[in-house]
C-alpha atoms as a PDB file:
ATOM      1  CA  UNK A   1     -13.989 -10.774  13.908  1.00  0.00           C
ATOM      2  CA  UNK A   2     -15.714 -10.876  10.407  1.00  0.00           C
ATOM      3  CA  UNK A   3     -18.303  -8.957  11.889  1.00  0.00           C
ATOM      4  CA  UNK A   4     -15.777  -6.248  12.702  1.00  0.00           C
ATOM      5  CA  UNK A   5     -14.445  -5.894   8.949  1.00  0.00           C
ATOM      6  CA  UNK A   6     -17.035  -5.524   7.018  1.00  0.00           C
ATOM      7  CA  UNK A   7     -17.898  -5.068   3.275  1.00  0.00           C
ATOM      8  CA  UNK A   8     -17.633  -1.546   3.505  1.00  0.00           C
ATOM      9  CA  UNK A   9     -14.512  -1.107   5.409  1.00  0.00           C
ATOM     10  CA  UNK A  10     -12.655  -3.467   3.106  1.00  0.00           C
ATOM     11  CA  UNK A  11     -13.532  -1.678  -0.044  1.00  0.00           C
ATOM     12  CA  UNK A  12     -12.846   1.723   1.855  1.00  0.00           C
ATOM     13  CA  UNK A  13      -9.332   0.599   2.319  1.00  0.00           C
ATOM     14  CA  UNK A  14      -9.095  -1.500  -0.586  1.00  0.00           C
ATOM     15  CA  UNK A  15      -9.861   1.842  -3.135  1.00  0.00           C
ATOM     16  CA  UNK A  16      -7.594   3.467  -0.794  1.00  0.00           C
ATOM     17  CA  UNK A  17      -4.351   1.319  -1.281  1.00  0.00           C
ATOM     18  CA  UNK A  18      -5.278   1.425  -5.147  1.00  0.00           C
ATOM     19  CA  UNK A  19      -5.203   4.980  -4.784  1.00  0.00           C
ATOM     20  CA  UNK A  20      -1.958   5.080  -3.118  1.00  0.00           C
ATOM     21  CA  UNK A  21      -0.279   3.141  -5.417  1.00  0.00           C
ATOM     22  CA  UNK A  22      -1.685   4.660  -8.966  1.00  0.00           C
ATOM     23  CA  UNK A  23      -0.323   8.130  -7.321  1.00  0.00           C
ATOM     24  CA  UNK A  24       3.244   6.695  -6.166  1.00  0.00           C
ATOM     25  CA  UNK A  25       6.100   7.278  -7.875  1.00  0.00           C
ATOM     26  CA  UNK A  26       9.683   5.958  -7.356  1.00  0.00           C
ATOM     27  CA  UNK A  27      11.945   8.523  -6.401  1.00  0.00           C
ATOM     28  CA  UNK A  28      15.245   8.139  -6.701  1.00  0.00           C
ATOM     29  CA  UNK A  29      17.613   6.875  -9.478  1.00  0.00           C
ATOM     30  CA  UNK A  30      17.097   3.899 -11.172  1.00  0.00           C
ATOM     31  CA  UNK A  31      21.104   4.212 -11.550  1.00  0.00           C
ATOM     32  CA  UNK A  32      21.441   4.168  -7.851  1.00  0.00           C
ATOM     33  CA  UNK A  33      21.202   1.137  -5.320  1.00  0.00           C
ATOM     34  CA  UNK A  34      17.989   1.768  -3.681  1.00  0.00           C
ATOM     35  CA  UNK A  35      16.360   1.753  -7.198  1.00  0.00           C
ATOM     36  CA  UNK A  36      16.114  -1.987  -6.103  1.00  0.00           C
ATOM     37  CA  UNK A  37      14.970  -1.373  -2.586  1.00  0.00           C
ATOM     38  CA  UNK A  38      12.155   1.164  -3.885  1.00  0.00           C
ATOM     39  CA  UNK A  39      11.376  -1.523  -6.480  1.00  0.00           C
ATOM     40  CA  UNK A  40      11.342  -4.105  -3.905  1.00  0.00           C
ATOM     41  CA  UNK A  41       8.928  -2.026  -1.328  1.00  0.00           C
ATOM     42  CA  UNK A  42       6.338  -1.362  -4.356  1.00  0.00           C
ATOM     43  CA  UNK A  43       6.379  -5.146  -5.684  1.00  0.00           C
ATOM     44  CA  UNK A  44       5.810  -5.799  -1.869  1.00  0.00           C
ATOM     45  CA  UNK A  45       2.541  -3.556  -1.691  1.00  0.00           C
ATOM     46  CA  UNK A  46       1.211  -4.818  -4.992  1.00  0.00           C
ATOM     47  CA  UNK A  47       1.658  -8.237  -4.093  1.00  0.00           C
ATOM     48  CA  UNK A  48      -0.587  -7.288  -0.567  1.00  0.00           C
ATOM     49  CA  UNK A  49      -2.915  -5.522  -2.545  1.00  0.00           C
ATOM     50  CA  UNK A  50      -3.823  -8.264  -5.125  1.00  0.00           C
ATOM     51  CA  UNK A  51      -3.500 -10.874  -2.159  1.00  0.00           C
ATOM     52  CA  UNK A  52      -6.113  -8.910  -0.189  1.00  0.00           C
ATOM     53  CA  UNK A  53      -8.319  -9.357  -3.468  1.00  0.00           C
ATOM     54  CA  UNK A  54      -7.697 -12.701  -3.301  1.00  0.00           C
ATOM     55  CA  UNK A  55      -8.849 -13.293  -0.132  1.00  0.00           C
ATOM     56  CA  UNK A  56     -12.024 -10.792  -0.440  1.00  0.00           C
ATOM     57  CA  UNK A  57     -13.114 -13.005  -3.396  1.00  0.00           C
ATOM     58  CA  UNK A  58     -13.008 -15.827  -0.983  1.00  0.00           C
ATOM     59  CA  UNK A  59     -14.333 -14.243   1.530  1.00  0.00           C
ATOM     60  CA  UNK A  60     -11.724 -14.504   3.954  1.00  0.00           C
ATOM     61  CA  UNK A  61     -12.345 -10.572   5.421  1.00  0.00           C
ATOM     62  CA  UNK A  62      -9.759 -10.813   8.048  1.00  0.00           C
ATOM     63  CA  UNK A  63      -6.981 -11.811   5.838  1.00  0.00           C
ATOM     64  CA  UNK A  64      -8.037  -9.525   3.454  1.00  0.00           C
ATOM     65  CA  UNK A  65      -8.189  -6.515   5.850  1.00  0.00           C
ATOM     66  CA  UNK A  66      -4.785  -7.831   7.151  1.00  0.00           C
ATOM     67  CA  UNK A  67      -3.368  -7.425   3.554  1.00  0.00           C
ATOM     68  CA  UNK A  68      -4.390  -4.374   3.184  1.00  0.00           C
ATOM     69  CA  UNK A  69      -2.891  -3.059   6.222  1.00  0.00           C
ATOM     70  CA  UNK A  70       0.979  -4.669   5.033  1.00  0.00           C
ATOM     71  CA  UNK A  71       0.632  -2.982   1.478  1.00  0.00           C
ATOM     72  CA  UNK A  72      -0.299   0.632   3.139  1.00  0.00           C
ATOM     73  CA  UNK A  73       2.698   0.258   5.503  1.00  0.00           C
ATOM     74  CA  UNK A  74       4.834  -0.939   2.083  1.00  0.00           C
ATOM     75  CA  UNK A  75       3.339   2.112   0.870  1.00  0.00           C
ATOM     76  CA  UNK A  76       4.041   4.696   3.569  1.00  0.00           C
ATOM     77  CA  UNK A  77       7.501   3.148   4.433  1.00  0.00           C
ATOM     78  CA  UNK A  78       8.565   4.458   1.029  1.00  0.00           C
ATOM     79  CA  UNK A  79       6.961   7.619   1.213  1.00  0.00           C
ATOM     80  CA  UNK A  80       8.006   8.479   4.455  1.00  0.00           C
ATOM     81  CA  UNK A  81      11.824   7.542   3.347  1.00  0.00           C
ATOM     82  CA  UNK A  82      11.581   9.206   0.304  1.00  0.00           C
ATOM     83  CA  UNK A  83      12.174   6.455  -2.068  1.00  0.00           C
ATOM     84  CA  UNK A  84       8.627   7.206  -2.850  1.00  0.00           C
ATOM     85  CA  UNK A  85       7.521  10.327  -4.094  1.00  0.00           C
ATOM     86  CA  UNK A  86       3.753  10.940  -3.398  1.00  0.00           C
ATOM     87  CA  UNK A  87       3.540  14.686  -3.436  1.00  0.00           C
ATOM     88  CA  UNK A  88       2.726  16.619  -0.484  1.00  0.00           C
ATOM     89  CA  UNK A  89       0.195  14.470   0.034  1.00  0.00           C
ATOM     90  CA  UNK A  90      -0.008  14.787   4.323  1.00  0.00           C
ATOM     91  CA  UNK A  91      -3.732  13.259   4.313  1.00  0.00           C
ATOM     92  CA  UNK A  92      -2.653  10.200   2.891  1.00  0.00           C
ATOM     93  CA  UNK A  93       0.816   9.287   3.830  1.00  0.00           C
ATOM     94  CA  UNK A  94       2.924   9.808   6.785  1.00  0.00           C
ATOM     95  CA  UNK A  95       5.253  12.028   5.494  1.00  0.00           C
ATOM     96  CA  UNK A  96       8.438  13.698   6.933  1.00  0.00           C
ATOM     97  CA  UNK A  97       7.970  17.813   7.338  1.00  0.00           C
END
Protein backbone atom coordinates (compact mmCIF):
# COMPACT_ATOMS: atom_id res chain seq x y z
CA UNK A 1 0.00 0.00 0.00
CA UNK A 2 3.01 2.40 0.61
CA UNK A 3 3.70 2.04 -2.85
CA UNK A 4 0.27 3.44 -3.64
CA UNK A 5 0.76 6.77 -1.48
CA UNK A 6 3.58 8.12 -2.38
CA UNK A 7 5.80 11.18 -1.55
CA UNK A 8 4.14 13.19 -3.94
CA UNK A 9 0.59 12.44 -3.29
CA UNK A 10 1.03 13.06 0.41
CA UNK A 11 2.49 16.48 0.05
CA UNK A 12 -0.22 17.18 -2.75
CA UNK A 13 -2.84 16.65 -0.16
CA UNK A 14 -0.91 17.66 2.70
CA UNK A 15 -0.41 21.57 1.06
CA UNK A 16 -3.92 21.08 0.20
CA UNK A 17 -5.50 20.63 3.76
CA UNK A 18 -3.04 23.56 4.85
CA UNK A 19 -4.62 25.46 2.27
CA UNK A 20 -8.03 24.71 3.33
CA UNK A 21 -7.60 25.56 6.64
CA UNK A 22 -5.44 29.04 6.33
CA UNK A 23 -8.60 30.08 3.98
CA UNK A 24 -11.46 28.83 6.52
CA UNK A 25 -13.21 30.94 8.49
CA UNK A 26 -15.83 30.26 11.23
CA UNK A 27 -19.06 31.42 10.33
CA UNK A 28 -21.44 31.91 12.62
CA UNK A 29 -21.61 33.64 16.06
CA UNK A 30 -19.30 33.06 18.57
CA UNK A 31 -22.48 34.14 20.81
CA UNK A 32 -24.41 31.29 19.42
CA UNK A 33 -24.21 27.43 20.28
CA UNK A 34 -22.60 26.07 17.29
CA UNK A 35 -19.69 28.55 17.90
CA UNK A 36 -18.56 25.38 19.88
CA UNK A 37 -19.47 22.85 17.26
CA UNK A 38 -17.57 25.00 14.46
CA UNK A 39 -14.75 25.25 17.01
CA UNK A 40 -14.90 21.67 17.66
CA UNK A 41 -14.91 20.58 13.71
CA UNK A 42 -11.71 22.96 13.09
CA UNK A 43 -9.70 21.68 16.32
CA UNK A 44 -10.72 18.23 14.78
CA UNK A 45 -9.02 18.98 11.27
CA UNK A 46 -5.97 20.58 12.83
CA UNK A 47 -5.44 17.86 15.06
CA UNK A 48 -5.58 15.36 11.58
CA UNK A 49 -3.48 17.64 9.88
CA UNK A 50 -0.54 17.83 12.39
CA UNK A 51 -1.15 13.98 13.09
CA UNK A 52 -0.68 13.26 9.38
CA UNK A 53 2.75 15.21 9.86
CA UNK A 54 3.45 13.13 12.46
CA UNK A 55 3.17 10.13 10.83
CA UNK A 56 4.92 11.43 7.41
CA UNK A 57 7.97 12.22 9.61
CA UNK A 58 7.87 8.63 10.57
CA UNK A 59 7.20 7.45 7.62
CA UNK A 60 4.10 5.79 8.23
CA UNK A 61 2.44 6.96 4.51
CA UNK A 62 -0.74 5.16 5.01
CA UNK A 63 -1.61 6.67 8.26
CA UNK A 64 -0.54 9.77 7.11
CA UNK A 65 -2.65 9.73 3.89
CA UNK A 66 -5.48 8.41 6.18
CA UNK A 67 -5.15 11.67 8.28
CA UNK A 68 -5.32 13.67 5.74
CA UNK A 69 -8.41 12.33 4.36
CA UNK A 70 -10.38 12.84 8.21
CA UNK A 71 -9.13 16.59 8.39
CA UNK A 72 -10.51 17.37 4.63
CA UNK A 73 -13.85 15.75 5.57
CA UNK A 74 -13.57 17.99 9.12
CA UNK A 75 -12.97 20.58 6.68
CA UNK A 76 -15.75 20.16 4.11
CA UNK A 77 -18.34 19.06 6.78
CA UNK A 78 -18.15 22.66 7.97
CA UNK A 79 -18.15 24.21 4.78
CA UNK A 80 -20.78 22.37 3.36
CA UNK A 81 -23.00 23.23 6.68
CA UNK A 82 -22.06 26.57 6.72
CA UNK A 83 -20.42 26.82 10.00
CA UNK A 84 -17.49 27.37 7.79
CA UNK A 85 -17.23 30.08 5.54
CA UNK A 86 -14.73 29.35 2.65
CA UNK A 87 -15.97 31.64 -0.05
CA UNK A 88 -17.38 30.41 -3.15
CA UNK A 89 -14.76 28.32 -3.33
CA UNK A 90 -16.66 25.15 -5.54
CA UNK A 91 -13.07 23.67 -6.61
CA UNK A 92 -12.13 23.07 -3.25
CA UNK A 93 -15.01 22.29 -1.04
CA UNK A 94 -18.24 20.62 -1.49
CA UNK A 95 -20.38 23.33 -1.13
CA UNK A 96 -24.24 23.70 -1.09
CA UNK A 97 -25.61 25.84 -4.39
Amino acid sequence: MDEIVTDDRLQKYLKLTEEALGKLKIAVSSRGTLHAVARDMLRMAEDYCSDAKHFINEGRKVDAFACLNYAYGWIDAGARTGLFDVGDDYKKFTLGR
